[in-house]
C-alpha atoms as a PDB file:
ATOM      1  CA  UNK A   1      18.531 -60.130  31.806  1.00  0.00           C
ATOM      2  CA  UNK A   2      20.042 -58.018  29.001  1.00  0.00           C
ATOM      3  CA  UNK A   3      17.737 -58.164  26.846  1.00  0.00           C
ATOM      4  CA  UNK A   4      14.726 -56.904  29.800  1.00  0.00           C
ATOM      5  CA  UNK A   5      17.297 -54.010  30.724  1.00  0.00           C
ATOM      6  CA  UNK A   6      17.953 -53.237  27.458  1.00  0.00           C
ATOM      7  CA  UNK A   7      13.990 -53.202  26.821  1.00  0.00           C
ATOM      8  CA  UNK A   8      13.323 -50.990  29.117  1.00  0.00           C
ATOM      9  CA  UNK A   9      15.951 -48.313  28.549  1.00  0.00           C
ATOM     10  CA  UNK A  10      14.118 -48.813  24.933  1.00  0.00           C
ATOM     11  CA  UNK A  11      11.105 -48.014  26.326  1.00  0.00           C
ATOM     12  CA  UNK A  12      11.883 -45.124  28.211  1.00  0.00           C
ATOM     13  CA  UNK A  13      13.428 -43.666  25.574  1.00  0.00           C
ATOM     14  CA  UNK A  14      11.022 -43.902  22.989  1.00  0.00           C
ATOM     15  CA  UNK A  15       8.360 -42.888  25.875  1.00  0.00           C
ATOM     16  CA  UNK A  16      10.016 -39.620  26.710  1.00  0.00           C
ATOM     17  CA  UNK A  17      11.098 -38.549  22.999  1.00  0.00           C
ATOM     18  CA  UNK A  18       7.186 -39.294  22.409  1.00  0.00           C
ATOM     19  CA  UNK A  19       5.855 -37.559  25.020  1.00  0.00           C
ATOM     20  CA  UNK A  20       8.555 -34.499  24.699  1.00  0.00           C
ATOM     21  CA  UNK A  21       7.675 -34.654  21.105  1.00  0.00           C
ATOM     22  CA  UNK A  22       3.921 -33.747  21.822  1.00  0.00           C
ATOM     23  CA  UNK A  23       4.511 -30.344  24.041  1.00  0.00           C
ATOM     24  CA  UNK A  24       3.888 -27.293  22.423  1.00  0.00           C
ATOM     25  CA  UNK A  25       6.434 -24.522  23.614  1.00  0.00           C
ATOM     26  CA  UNK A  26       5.004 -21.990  21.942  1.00  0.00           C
ATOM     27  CA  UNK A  27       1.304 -22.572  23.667  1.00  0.00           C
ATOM     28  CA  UNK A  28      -0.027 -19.528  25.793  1.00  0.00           C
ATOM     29  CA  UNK A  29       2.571 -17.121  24.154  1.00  0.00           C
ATOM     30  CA  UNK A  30       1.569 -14.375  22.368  1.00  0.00           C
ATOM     31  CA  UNK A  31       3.495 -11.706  20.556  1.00  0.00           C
ATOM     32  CA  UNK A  32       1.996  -9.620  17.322  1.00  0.00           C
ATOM     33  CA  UNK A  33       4.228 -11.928  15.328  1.00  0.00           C
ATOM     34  CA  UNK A  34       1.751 -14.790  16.210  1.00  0.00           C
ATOM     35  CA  UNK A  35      -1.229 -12.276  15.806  1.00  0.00           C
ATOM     36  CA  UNK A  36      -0.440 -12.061  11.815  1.00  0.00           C
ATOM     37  CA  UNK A  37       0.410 -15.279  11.753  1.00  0.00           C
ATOM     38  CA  UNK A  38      -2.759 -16.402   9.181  1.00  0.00           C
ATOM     39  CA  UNK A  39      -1.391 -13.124   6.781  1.00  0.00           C
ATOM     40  CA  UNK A  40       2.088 -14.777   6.983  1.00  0.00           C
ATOM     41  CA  UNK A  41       1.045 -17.958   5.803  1.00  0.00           C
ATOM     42  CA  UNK A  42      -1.314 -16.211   3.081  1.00  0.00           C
ATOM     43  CA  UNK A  43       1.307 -14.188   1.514  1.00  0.00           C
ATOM     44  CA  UNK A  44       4.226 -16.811   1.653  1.00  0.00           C
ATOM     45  CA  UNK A  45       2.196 -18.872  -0.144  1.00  0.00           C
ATOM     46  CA  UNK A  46       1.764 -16.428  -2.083  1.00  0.00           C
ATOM     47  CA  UNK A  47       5.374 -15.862  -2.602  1.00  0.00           C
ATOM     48  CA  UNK A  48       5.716 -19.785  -3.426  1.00  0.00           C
ATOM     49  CA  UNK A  49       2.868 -19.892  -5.667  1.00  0.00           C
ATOM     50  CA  UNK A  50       4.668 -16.670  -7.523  1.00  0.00           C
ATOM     51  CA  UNK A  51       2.161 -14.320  -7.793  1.00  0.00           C
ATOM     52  CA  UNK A  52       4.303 -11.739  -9.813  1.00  0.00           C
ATOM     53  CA  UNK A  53       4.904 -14.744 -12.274  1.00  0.00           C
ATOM     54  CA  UNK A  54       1.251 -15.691 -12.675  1.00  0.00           C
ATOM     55  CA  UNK A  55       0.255 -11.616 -13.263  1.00  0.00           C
ATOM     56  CA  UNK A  56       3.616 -11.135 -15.752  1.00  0.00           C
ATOM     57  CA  UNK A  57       2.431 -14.402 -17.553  1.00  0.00           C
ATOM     58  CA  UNK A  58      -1.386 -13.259 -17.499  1.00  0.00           C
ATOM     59  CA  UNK A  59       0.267  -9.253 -18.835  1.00  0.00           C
ATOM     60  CA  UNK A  60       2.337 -11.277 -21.369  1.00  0.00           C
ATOM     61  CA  UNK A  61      -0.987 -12.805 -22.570  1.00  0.00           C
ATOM     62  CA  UNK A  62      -3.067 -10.003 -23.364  1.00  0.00           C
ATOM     63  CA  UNK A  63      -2.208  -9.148 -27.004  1.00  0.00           C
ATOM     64  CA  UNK A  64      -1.102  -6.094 -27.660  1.00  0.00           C
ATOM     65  CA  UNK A  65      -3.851  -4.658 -29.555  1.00  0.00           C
ATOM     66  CA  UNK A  66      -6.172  -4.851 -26.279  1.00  0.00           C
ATOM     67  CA  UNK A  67      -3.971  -2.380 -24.630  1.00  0.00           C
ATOM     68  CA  UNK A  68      -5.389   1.818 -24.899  1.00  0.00           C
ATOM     69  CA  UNK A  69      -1.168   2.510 -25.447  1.00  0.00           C
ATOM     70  CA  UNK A  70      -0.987  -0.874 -27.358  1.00  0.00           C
ATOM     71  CA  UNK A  71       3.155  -1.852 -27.175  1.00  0.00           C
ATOM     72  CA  UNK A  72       3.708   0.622 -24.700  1.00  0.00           C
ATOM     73  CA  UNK A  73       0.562   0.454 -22.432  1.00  0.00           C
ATOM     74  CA  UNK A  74       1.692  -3.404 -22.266  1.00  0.00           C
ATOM     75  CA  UNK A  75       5.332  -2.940 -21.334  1.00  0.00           C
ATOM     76  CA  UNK A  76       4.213   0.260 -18.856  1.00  0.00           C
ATOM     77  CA  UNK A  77       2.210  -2.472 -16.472  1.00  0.00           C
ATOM     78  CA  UNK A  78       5.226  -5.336 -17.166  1.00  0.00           C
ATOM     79  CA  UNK A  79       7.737  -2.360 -15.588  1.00  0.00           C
ATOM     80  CA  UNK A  80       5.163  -2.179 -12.763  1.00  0.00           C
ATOM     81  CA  UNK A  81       5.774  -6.038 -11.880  1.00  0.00           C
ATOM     82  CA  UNK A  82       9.307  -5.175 -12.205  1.00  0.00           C
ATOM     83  CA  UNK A  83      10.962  -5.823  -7.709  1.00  0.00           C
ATOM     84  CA  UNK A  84       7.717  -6.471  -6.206  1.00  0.00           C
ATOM     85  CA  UNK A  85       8.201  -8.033  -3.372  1.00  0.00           C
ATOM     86  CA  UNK A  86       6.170 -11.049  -3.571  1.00  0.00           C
ATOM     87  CA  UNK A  87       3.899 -10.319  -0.364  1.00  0.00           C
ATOM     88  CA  UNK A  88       3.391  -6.820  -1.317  1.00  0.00           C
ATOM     89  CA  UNK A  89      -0.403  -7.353  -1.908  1.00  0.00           C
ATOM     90  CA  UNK A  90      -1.271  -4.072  -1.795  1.00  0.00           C
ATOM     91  CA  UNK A  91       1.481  -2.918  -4.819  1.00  0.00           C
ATOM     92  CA  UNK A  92      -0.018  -6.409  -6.757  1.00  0.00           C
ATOM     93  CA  UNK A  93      -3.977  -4.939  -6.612  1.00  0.00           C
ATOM     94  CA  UNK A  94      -2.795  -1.640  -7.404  1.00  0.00           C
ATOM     95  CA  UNK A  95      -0.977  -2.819 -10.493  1.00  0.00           C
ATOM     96  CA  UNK A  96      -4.509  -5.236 -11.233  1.00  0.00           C
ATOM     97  CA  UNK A  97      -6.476  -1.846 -10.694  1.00  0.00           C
ATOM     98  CA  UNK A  98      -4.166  -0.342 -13.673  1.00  0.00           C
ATOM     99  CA  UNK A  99      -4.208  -3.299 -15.813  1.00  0.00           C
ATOM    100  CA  UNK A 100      -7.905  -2.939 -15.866  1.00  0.00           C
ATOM    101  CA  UNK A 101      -7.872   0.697 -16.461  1.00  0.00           C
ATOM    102  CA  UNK A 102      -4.893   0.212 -19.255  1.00  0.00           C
ATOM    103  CA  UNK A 103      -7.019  -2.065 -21.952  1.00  0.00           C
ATOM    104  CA  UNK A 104      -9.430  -0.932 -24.274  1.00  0.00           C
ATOM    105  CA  UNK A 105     -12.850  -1.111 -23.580  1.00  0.00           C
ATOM    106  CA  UNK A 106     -13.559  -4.130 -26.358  1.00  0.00           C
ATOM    107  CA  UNK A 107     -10.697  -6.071 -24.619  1.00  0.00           C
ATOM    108  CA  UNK A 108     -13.828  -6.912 -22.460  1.00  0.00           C
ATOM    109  CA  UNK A 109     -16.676  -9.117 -22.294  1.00  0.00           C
ATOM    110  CA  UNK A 110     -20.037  -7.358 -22.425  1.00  0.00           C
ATOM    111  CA  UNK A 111     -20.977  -8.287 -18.474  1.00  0.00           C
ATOM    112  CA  UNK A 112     -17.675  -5.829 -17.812  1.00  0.00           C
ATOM    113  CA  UNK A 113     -19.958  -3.231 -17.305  1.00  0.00           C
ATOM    114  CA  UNK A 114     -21.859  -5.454 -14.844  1.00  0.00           C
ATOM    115  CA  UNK A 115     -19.215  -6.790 -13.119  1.00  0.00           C
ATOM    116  CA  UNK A 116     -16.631  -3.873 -13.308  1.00  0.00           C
ATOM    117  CA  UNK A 117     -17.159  -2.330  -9.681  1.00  0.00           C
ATOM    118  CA  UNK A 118     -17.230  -5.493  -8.065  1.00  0.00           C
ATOM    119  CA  UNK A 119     -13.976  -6.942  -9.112  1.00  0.00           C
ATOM    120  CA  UNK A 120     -12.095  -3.500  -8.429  1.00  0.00           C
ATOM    121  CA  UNK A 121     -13.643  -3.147  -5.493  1.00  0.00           C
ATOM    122  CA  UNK A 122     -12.437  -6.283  -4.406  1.00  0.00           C
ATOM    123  CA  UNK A 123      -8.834  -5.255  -6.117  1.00  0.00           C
ATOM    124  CA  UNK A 124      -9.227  -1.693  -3.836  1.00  0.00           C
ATOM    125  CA  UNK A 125     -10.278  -3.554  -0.225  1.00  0.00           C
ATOM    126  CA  UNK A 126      -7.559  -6.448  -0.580  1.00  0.00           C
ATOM    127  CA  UNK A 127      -6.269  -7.894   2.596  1.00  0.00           C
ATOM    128  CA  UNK A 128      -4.049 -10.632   1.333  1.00  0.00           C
ATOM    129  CA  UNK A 129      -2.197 -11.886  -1.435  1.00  0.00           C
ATOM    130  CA  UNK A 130      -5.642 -14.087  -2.132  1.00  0.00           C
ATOM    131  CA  UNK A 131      -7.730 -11.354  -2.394  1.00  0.00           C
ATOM    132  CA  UNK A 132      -5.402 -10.208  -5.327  1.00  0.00           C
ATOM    133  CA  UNK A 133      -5.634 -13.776  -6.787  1.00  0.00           C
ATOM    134  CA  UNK A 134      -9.649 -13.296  -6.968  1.00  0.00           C
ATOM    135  CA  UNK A 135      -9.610 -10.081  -8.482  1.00  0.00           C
ATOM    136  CA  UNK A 136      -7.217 -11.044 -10.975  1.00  0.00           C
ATOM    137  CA  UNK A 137      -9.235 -14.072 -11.456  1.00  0.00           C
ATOM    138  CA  UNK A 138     -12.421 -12.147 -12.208  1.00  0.00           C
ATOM    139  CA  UNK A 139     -10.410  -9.755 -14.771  1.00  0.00           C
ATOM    140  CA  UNK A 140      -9.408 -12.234 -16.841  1.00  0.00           C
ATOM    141  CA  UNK A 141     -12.603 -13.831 -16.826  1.00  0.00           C
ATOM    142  CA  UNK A 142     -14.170 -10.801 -17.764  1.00  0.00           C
ATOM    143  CA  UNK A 143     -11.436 -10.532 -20.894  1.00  0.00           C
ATOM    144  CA  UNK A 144     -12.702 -11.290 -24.084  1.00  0.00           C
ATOM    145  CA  UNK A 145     -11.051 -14.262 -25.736  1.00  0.00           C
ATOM    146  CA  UNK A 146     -10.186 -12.635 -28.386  1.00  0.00           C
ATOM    147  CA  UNK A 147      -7.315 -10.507 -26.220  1.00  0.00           C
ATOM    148  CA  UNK A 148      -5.498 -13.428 -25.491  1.00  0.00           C
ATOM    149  CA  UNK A 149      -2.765 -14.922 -27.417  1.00  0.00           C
ATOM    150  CA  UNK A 150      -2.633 -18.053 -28.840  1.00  0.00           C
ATOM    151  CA  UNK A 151      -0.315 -19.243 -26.237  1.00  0.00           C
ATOM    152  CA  UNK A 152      -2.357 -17.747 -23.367  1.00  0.00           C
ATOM    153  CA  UNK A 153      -5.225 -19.800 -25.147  1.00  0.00           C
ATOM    154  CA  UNK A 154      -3.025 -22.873 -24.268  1.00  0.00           C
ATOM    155  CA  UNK A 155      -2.080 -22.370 -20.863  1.00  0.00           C
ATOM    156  CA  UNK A 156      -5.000 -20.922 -19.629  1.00  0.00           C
ATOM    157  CA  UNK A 157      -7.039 -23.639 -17.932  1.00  0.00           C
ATOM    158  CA  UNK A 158      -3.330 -24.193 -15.681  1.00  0.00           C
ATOM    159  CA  UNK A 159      -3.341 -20.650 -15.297  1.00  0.00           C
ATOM    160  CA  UNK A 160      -6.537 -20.112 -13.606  1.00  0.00           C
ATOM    161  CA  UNK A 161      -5.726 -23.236 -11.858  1.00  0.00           C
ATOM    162  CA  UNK A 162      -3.052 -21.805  -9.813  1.00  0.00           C
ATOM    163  CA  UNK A 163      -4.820 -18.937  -9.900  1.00  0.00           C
ATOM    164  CA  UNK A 164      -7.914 -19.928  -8.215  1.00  0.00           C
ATOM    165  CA  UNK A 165      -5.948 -22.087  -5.703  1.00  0.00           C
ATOM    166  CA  UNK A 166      -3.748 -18.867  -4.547  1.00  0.00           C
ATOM    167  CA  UNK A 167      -7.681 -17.376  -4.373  1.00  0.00           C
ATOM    168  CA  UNK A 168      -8.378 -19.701  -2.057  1.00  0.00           C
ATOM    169  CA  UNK A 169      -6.209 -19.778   0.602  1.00  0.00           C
ATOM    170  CA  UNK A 170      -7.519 -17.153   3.457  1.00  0.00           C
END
């Protein structure tokens, strides 16, 4: 008889934590945190994927040389990277935009000139931390691989791998 009672109360437990488990509390509210909601997500991941670390490292990778202000033209856009908040997407195309516009024109493949106003277009319209990603992507395919160092060289392929991940995610 114990064993029947106490496989019941079992069962009712396990029932109602199951079946508690499975409402949604949040369903058929709406507030305009839950509107940007998608963004959110975007730009954490974003924050987790360390944007500012993979444009710093990408920066640091350029040579020198490939910079218009060489040594100083480099450390300008490093200074730029300097307290960005993580999810600022709009700050992280800007400082893309000037990257671009900061290396010499050799830095760059010869389909630059093709692909130019696409890929700062898509720097100018971003709406998310993976539009940034993209556009960053597309610059430093567009780089000559010459203007990397031979560090960069190394590390690129995991790079653009987290790179083209972060571009992903919309």
């Amino acid at each position: 008889m114990k064993t029947i009672l106490t496989a019941v109360v079992f069962i009712f437990i396990f029932s109602t934590g199951f079946i508690n488990g499975q409402t949604d509390d949040t369903k058929g509210k709406s507030d305009s945190k839950s509107k940007n909601s998608t963004n959110d997500i975007i730009n954490s991941l974003g924050k987790q994927a360390g944007i500012n670390s993979l444009m710093g490292q990408f920066v640091k990778g350029i040579n020198t040389s490939s910079f218009t202000g060489g040594k100083s033209g480099k450390n300008d856009i490093l200074s730029m990277l300097s307290g960005v908040d993580a999810t600022d997407y709009i700050k992280y195309a800007s400082i893309a935009g000037s990257l671009a516009g900061a290396l010499k024109g050799t830095s760059f493949l010869p389909d630059w000139a093709n692909q130019k106003d696409g890929i700062l277009d898509q720097l100018q319209n971003a709406g998310s931390i993976a539009d940034v990603a993209g556009g960053v992507l597309g610059l430093s395919n567009m780089l000559n691989p010459s203007s990397f160092s031979k560090g960069f060289k190394k590390n690129k392929s995991s790079w653009t791998s987290a790179l083209g991940i972060l571009s992903m995610i919309k």
